[in-house]
N, C-alpha and C. Protein backbone atom coordinates (compact mmCIF):
# COMPACT_ATOMS: atom_id res chain seq x y z
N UNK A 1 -18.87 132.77 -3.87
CA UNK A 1 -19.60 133.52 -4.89
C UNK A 1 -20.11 134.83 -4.29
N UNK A 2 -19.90 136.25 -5.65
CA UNK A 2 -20.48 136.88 -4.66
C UNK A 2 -22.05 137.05 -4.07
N UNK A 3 -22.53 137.56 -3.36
CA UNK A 3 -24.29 137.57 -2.94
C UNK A 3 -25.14 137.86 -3.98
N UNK A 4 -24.64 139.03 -4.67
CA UNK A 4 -25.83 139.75 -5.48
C UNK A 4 -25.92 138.77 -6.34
N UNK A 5 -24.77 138.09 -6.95
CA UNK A 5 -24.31 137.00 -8.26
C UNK A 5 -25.82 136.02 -8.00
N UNK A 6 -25.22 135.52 -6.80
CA UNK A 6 -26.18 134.21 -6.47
C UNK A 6 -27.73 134.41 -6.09
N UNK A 7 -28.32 135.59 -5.46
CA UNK A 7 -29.34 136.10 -5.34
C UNK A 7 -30.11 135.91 -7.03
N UNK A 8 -29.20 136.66 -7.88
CA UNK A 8 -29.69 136.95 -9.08
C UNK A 8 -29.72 135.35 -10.26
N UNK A 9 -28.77 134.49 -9.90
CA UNK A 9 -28.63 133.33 -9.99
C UNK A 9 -30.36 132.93 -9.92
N UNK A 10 -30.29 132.82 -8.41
CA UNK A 10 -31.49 132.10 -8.04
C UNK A 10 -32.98 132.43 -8.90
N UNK A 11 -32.79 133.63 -8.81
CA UNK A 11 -34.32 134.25 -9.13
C UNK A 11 -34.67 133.70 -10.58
N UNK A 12 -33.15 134.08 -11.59
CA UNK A 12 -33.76 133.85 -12.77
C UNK A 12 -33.91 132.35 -12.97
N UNK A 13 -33.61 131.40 -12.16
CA UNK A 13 -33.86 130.01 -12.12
C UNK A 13 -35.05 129.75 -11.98
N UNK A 14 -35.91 130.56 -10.76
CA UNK A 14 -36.87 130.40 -10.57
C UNK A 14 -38.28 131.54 -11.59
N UNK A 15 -37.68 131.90 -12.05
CA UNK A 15 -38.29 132.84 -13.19
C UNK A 15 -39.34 132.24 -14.09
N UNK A 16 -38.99 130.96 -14.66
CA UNK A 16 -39.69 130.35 -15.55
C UNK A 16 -39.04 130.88 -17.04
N UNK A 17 -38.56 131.51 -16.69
CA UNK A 17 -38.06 132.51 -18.17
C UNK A 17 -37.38 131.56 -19.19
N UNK A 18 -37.11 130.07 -18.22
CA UNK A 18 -35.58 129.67 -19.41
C UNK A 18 -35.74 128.18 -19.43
N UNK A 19 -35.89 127.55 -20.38
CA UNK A 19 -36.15 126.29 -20.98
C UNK A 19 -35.10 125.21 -20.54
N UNK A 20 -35.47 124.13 -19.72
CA UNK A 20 -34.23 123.32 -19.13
C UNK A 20 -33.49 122.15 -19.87
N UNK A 21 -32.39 122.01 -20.17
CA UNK A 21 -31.96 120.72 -20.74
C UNK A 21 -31.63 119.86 -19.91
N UNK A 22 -30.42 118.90 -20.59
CA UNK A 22 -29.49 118.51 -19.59
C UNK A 22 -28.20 118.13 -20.50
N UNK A 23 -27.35 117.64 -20.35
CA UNK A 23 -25.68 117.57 -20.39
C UNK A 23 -25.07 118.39 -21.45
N UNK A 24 -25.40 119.78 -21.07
CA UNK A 24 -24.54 120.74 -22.07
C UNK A 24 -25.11 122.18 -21.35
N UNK A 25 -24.75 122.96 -21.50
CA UNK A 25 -25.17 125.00 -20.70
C UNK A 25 -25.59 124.88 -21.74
N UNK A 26 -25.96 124.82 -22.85
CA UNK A 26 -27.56 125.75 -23.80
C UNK A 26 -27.24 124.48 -24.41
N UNK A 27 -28.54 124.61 -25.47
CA UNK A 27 -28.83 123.76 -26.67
C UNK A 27 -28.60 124.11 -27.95
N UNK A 28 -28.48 123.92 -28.85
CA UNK A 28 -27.97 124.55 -30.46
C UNK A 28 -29.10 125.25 -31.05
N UNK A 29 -29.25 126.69 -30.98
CA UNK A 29 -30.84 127.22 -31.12
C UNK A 29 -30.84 127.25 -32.71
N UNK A 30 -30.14 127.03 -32.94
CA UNK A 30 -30.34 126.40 -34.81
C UNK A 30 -30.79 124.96 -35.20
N UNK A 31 -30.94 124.46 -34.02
CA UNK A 31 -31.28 123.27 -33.94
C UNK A 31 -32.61 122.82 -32.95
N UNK A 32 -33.21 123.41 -32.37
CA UNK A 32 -33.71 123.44 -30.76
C UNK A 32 -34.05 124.43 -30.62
N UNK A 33 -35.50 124.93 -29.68
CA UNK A 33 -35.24 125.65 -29.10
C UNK A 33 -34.59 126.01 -27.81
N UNK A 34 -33.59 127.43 -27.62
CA UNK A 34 -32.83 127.64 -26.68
C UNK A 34 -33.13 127.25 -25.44
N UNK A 35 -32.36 126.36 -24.68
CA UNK A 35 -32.89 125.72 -23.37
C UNK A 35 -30.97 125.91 -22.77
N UNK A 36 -31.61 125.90 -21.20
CA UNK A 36 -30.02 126.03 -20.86
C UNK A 36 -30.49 124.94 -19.35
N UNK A 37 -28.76 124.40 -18.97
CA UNK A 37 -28.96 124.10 -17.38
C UNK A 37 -28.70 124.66 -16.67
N UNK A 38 -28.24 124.43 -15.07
CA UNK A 38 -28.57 125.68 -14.25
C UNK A 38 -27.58 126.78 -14.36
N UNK A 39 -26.20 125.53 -14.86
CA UNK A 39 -24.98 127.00 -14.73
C UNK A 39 -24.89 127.21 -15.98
N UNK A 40 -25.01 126.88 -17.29
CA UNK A 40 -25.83 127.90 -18.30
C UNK A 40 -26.31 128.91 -18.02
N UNK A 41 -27.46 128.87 -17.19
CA UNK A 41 -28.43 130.13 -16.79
C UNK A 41 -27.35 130.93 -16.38
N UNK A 42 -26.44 130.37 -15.25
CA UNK A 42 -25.60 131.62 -14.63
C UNK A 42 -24.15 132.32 -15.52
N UNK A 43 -24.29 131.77 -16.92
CA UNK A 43 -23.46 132.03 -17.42
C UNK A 43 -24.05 132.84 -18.35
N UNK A 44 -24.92 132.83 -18.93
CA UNK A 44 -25.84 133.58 -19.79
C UNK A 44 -26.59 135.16 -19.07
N UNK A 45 -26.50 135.06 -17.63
CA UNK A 45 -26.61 136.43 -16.56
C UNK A 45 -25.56 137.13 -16.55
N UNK A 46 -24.38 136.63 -16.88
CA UNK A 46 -22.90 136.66 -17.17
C UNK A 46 -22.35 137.61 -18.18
N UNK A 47 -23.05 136.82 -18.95
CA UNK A 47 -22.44 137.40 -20.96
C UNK A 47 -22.10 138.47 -20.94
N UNK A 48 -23.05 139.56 -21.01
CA UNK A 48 -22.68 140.87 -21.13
C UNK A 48 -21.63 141.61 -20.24
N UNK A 49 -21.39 141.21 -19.30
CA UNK A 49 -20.54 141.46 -17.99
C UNK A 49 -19.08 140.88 -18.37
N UNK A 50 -18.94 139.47 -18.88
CA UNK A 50 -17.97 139.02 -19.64
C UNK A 50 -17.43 139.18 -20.66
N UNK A 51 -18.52 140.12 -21.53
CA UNK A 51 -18.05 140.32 -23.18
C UNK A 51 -17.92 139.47 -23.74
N UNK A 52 -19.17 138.21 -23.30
CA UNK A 52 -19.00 136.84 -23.99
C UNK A 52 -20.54 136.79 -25.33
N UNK A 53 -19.91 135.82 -25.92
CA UNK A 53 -20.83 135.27 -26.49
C UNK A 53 -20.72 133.89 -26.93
N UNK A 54 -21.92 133.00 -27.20
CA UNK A 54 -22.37 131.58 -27.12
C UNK A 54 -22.07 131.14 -28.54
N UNK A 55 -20.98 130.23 -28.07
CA UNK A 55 -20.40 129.22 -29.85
C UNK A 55 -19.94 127.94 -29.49
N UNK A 56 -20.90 127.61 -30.84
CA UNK A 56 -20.95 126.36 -30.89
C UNK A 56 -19.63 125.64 -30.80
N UNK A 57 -19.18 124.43 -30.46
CA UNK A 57 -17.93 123.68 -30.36
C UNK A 57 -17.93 122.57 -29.55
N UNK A 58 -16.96 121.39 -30.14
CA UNK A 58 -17.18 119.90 -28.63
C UNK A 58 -18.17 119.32 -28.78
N UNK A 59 -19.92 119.71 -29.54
CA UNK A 59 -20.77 119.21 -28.86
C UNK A 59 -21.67 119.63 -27.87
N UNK A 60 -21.06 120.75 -27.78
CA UNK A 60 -21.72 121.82 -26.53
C UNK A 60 -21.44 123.51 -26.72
N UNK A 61 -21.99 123.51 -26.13
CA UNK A 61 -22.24 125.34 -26.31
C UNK A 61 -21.18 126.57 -24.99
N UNK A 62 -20.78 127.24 -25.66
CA UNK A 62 -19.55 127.61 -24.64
C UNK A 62 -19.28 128.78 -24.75
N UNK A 63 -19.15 129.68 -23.79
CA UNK A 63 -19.34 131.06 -23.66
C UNK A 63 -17.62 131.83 -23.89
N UNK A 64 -17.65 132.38 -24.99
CA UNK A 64 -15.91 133.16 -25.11
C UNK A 64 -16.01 134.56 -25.37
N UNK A 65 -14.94 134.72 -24.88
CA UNK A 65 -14.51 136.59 -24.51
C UNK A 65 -14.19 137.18 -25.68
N UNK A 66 -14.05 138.71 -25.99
CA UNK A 66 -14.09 138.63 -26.90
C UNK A 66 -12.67 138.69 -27.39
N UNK A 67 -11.62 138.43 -26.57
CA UNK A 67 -10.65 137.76 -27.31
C UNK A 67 -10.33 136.84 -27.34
N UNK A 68 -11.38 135.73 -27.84
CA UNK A 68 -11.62 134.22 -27.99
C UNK A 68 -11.26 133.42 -26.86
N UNK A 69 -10.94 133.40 -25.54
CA UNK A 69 -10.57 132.51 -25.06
C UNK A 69 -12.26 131.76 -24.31
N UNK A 70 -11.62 130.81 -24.23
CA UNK A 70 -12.87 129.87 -23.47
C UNK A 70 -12.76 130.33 -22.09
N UNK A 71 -14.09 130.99 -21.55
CA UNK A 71 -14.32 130.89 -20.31
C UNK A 71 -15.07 129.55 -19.21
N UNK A 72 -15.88 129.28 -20.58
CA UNK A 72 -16.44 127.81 -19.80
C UNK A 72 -16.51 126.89 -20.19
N UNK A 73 -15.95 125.36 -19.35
CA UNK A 73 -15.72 124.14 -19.91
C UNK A 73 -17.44 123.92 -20.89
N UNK A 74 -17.09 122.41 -21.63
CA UNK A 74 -18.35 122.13 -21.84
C UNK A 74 -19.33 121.90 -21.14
N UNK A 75 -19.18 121.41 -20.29
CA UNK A 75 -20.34 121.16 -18.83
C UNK A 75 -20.11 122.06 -18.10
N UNK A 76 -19.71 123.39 -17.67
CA UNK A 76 -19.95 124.25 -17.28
C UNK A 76 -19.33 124.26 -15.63
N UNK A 77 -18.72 123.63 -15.34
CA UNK A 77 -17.93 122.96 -14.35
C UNK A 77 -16.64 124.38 -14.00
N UNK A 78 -16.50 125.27 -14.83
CA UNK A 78 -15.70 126.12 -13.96
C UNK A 78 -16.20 127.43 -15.13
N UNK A 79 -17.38 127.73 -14.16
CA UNK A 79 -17.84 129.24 -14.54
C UNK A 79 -17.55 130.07 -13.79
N UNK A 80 -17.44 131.43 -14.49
CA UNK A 80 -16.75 132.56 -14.37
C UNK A 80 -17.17 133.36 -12.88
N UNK A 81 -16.72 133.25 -12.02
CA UNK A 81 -17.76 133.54 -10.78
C UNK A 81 -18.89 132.93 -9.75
N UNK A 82 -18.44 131.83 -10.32
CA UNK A 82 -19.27 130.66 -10.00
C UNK A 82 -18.98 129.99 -8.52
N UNK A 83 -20.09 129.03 -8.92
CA UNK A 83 -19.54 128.25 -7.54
C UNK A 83 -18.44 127.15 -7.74
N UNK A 84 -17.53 126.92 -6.46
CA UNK A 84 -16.86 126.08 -6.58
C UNK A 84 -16.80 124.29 -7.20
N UNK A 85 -15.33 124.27 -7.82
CA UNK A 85 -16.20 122.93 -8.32
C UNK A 85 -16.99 121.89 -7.67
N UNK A 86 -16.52 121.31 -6.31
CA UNK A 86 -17.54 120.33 -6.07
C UNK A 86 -19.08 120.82 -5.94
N UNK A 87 -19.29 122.23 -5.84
CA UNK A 87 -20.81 122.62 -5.84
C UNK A 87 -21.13 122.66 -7.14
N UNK A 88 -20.33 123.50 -8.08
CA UNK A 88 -20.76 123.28 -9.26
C UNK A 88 -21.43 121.64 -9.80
N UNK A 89 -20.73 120.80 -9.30
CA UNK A 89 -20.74 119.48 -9.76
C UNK A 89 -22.23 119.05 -9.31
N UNK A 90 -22.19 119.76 -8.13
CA UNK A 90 -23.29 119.16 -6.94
C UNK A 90 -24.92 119.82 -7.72
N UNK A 91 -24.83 120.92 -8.81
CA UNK A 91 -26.00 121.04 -8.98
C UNK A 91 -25.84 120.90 -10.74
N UNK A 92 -24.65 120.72 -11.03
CA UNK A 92 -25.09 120.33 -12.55
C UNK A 92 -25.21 118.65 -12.29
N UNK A 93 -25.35 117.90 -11.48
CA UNK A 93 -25.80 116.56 -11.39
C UNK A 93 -27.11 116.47 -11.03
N UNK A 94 -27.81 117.69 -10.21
CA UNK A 94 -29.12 117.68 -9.90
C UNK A 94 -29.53 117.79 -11.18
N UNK A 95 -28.80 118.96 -11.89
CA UNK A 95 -29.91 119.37 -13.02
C UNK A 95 -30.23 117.92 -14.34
N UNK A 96 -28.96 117.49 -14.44
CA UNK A 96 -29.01 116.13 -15.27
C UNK A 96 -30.03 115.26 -15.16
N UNK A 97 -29.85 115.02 -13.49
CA UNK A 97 -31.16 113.54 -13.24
C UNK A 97 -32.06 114.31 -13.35
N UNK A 98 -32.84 115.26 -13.54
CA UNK A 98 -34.39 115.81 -13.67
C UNK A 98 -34.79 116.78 -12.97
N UNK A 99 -33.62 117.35 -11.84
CA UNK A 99 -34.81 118.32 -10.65
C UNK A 99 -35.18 119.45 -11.61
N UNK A 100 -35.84 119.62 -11.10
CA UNK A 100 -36.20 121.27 -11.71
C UNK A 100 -35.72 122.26 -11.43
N UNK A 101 -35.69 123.30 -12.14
CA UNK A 101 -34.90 124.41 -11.65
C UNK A 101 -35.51 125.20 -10.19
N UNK A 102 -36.37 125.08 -10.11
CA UNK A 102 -36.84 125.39 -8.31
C UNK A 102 -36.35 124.75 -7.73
N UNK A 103 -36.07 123.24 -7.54
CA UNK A 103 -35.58 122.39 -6.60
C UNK A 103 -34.08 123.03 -6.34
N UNK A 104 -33.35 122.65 -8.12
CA UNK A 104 -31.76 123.84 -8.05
C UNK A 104 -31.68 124.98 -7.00
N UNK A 105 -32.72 125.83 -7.70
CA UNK A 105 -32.31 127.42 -6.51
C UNK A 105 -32.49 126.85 -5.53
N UNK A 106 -33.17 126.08 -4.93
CA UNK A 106 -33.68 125.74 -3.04
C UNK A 106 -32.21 125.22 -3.18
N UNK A 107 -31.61 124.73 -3.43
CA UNK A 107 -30.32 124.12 -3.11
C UNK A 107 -28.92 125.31 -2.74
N UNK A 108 -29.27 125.79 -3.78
CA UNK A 108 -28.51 126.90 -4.31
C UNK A 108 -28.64 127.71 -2.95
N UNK A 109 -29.86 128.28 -2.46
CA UNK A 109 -30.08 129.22 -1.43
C UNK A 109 -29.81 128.33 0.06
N UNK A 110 -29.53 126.99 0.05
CA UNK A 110 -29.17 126.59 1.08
C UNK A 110 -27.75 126.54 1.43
N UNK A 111 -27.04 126.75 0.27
CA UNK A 111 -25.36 126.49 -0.17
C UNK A 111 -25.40 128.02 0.49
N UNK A 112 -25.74 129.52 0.02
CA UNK A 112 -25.13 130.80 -0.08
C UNK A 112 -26.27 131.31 0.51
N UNK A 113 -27.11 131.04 0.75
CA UNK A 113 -28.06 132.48 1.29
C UNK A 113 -28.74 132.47 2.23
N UNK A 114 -28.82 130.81 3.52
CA UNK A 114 -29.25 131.01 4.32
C UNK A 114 -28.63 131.21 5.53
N UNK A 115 -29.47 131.91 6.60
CA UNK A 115 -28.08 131.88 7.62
C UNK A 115 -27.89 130.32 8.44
N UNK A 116 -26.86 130.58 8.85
CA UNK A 116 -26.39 129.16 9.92
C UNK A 116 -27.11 129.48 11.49
């Protein structure tokens, strides 16, 4: 991933800015209010950069270009710039069982941003 990506990743995790779920990247804000998990968050830092926008489908919420193709599965498992899948996996399973999104970024910054 690149640095700035994941730097910026982290922060807005730790922001407070964004309402947490679990087994889906956002919630149906016609239904809910808007809550996302962690790679939600990093897909929603994304959007505008992607020329995406958030539609409904599956059961889950899913970010497409604007010449419709799907950029991200429903669980969010291969986002656009993202981390690889077994990391991906490794923190959309944190986010499921309950950590919080601080616990996420500490993870996150131990994966990409600290030194060895």
């Amino acid at each position: 991933m690149e640095k700035e990506l994941v730097i910026k990743w982290v922060e807005e995790l730790e922001s407070g800015k964004y309402e947490q779920c679990k087994g889906q990247l956002m919630t149906n804000p016609a239904h809910d209010e808007k809550a996302f998990c962690c790679l939600g968050v990093l897909c929603e830092i994304q959007k505008d950069k992607l020329y995406g926008e958030w539609v409904a489908g599956c059961g889950a919420w899913h970010l497409m270009s604007e010449g419709g193709g799907v950029y991200v599965a429903a669980w969010g498992i291969d986002v656009p710039n993202g981390p690889p899948q077994p990391f991906a996996r490794v923190v959309s399973d944190m986010n499921d069982e309950g950590k919080t999104f601080k616990e996420i970024a500490q993870r996150i910054r131990e994966e990409y941003l600290e030194e060895e």
